[in-house]
Protein backbone atom coordinates (compact mmCIF):
# COMPACT_ATOMS: atom_id res chain seq x y z
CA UNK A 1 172.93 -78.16 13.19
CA UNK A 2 171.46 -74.63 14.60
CA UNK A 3 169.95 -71.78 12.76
CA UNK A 4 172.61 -69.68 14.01
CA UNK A 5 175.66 -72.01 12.25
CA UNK A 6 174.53 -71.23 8.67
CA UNK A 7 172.29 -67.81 9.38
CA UNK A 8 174.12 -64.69 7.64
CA UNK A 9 174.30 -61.28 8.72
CA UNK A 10 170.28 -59.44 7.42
CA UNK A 11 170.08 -56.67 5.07
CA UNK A 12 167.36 -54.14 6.12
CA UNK A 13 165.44 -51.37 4.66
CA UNK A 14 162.48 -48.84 5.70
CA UNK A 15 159.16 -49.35 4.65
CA UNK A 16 159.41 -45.39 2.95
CA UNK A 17 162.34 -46.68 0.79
CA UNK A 18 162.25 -46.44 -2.97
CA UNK A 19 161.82 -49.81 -5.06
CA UNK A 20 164.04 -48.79 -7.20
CA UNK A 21 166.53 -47.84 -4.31
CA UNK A 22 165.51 -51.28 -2.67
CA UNK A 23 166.32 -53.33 -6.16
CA UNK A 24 169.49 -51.91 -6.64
CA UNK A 25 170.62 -52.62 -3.09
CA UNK A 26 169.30 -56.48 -3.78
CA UNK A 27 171.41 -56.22 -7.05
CA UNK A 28 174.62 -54.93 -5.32
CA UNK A 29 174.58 -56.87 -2.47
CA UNK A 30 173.97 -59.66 -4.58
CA UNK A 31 170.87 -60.99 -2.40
CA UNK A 32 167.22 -61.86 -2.69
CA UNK A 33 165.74 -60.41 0.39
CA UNK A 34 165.68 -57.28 2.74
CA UNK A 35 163.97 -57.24 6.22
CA UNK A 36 161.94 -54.01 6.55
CA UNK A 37 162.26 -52.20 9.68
CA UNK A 38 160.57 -49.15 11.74
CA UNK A 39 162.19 -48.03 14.55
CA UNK A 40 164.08 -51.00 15.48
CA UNK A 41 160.99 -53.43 15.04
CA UNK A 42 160.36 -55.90 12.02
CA UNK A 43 157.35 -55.03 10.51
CA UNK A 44 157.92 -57.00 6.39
CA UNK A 45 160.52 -58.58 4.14
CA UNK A 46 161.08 -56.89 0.36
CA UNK A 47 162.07 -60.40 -1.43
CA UNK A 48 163.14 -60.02 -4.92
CA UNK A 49 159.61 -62.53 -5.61
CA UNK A 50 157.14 -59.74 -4.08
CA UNK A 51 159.54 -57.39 -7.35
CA UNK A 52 158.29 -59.61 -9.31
CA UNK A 53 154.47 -60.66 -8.53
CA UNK A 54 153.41 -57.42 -6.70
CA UNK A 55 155.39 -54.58 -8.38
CA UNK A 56 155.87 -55.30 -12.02
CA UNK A 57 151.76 -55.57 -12.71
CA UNK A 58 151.41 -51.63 -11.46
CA UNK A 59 152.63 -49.96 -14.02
CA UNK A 60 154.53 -47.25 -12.17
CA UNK A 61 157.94 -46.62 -12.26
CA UNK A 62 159.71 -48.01 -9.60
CA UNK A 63 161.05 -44.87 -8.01
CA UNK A 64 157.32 -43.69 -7.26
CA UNK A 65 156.69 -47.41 -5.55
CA UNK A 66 157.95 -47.70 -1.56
CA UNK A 67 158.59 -50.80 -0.24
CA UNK A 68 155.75 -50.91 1.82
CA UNK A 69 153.20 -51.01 -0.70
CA UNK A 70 154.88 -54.55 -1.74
CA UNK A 71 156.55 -55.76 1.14
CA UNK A 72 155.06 -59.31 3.29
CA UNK A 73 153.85 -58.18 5.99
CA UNK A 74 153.06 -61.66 7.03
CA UNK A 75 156.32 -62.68 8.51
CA UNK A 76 157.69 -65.83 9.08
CA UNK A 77 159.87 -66.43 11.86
CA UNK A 78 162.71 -68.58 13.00
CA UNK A 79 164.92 -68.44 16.64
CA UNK A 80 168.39 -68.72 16.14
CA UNK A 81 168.49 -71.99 18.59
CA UNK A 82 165.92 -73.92 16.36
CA UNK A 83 167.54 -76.56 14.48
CA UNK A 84 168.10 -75.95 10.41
CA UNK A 85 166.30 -79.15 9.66
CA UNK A 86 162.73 -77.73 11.46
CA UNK A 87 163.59 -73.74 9.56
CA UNK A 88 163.96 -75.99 6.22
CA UNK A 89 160.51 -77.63 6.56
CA UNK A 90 158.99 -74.58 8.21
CA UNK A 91 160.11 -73.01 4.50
CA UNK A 92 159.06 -75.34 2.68
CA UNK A 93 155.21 -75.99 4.33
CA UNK A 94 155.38 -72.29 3.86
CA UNK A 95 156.44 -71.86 0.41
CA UNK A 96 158.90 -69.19 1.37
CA UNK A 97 162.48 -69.36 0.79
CA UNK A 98 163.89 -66.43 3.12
CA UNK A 99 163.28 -66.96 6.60
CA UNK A 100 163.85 -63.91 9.46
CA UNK A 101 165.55 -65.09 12.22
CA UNK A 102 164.28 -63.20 15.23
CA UNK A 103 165.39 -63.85 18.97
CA UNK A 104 163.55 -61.94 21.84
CA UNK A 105 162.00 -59.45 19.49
CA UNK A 106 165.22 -58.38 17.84
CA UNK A 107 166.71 -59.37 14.30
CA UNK A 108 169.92 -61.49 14.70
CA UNK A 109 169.67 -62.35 11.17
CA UNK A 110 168.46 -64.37 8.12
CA UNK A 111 168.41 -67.73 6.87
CA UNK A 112 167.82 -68.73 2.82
CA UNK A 113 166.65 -71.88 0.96
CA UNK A 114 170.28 -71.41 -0.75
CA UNK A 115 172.40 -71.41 2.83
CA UNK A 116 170.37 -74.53 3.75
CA UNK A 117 171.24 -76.08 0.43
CA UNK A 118 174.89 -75.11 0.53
CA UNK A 119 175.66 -75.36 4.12
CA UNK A 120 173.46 -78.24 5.29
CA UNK A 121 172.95 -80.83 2.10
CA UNK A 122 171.80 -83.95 3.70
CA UNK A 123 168.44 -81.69 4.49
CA UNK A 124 167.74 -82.35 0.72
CA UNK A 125 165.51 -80.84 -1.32
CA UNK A 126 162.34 -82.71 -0.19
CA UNK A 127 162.36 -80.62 3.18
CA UNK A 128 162.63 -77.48 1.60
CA UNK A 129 160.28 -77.27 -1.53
């Protein structure tokens, strides 16, 4: 099975976004991740873990916080070709559990621990975590 079987359609925000604007666009579009974006070019991912572990110890309220200041900037990648198997170890040697999926440059989407789980089972836990 292919990245681009079980991939879903990315959420994106700027880097000058709120995260209190970013959070409530997690909540409502009932996701864990956003793909950060400047002019047309990937350049972080807001996951609902950097919330936690990088905004909640700054004491400022979140609509004074932009994404940027919390976003990864150390992005892993996957091509929409690559199998599901190789993204699900990729995550898990990682540690990450939202994985851009980038081909020629451009964002064609994004691919989660949870689609892995739910779409591709006989993966298994083992490769992802």
């Amino acid at each position: 099975m292919k990245v681009n079987e079980i991939m879903r359609k990315p959420e994106v925000i700027g880097p000058n976004a709120s995260i209190k604007d970013a959070a409530n666009l997690m909540i409502r579009l009932e996701i864990g991740s956003l793909i950060v974006i400047t002019d047309s070019r990937v350049i972080g991912i807001l996951t609902d873990g950097d919330i936690i572990k990088r905004f909640i110890s700054m004491d400022r309220p979140a609509s004074e916080v932009f994404v940027k200041e919390i976003m990864t900037t150390k992005i892993v990648k996957v091509s929409s070709n690559e199998s599901v198997e190789y993204a699900a170890h990729l995550m898990g040697e990682k540690n990450i559990s939202h994985l851009p999926v980038i081909d020629k440059g451009k964002l064609v989407g994004i691919l989660t621990s949870s689609r892995i789980l739910k779409h591709a089972p006989e993966i298994g836990m083992d490769a992802l975590f």
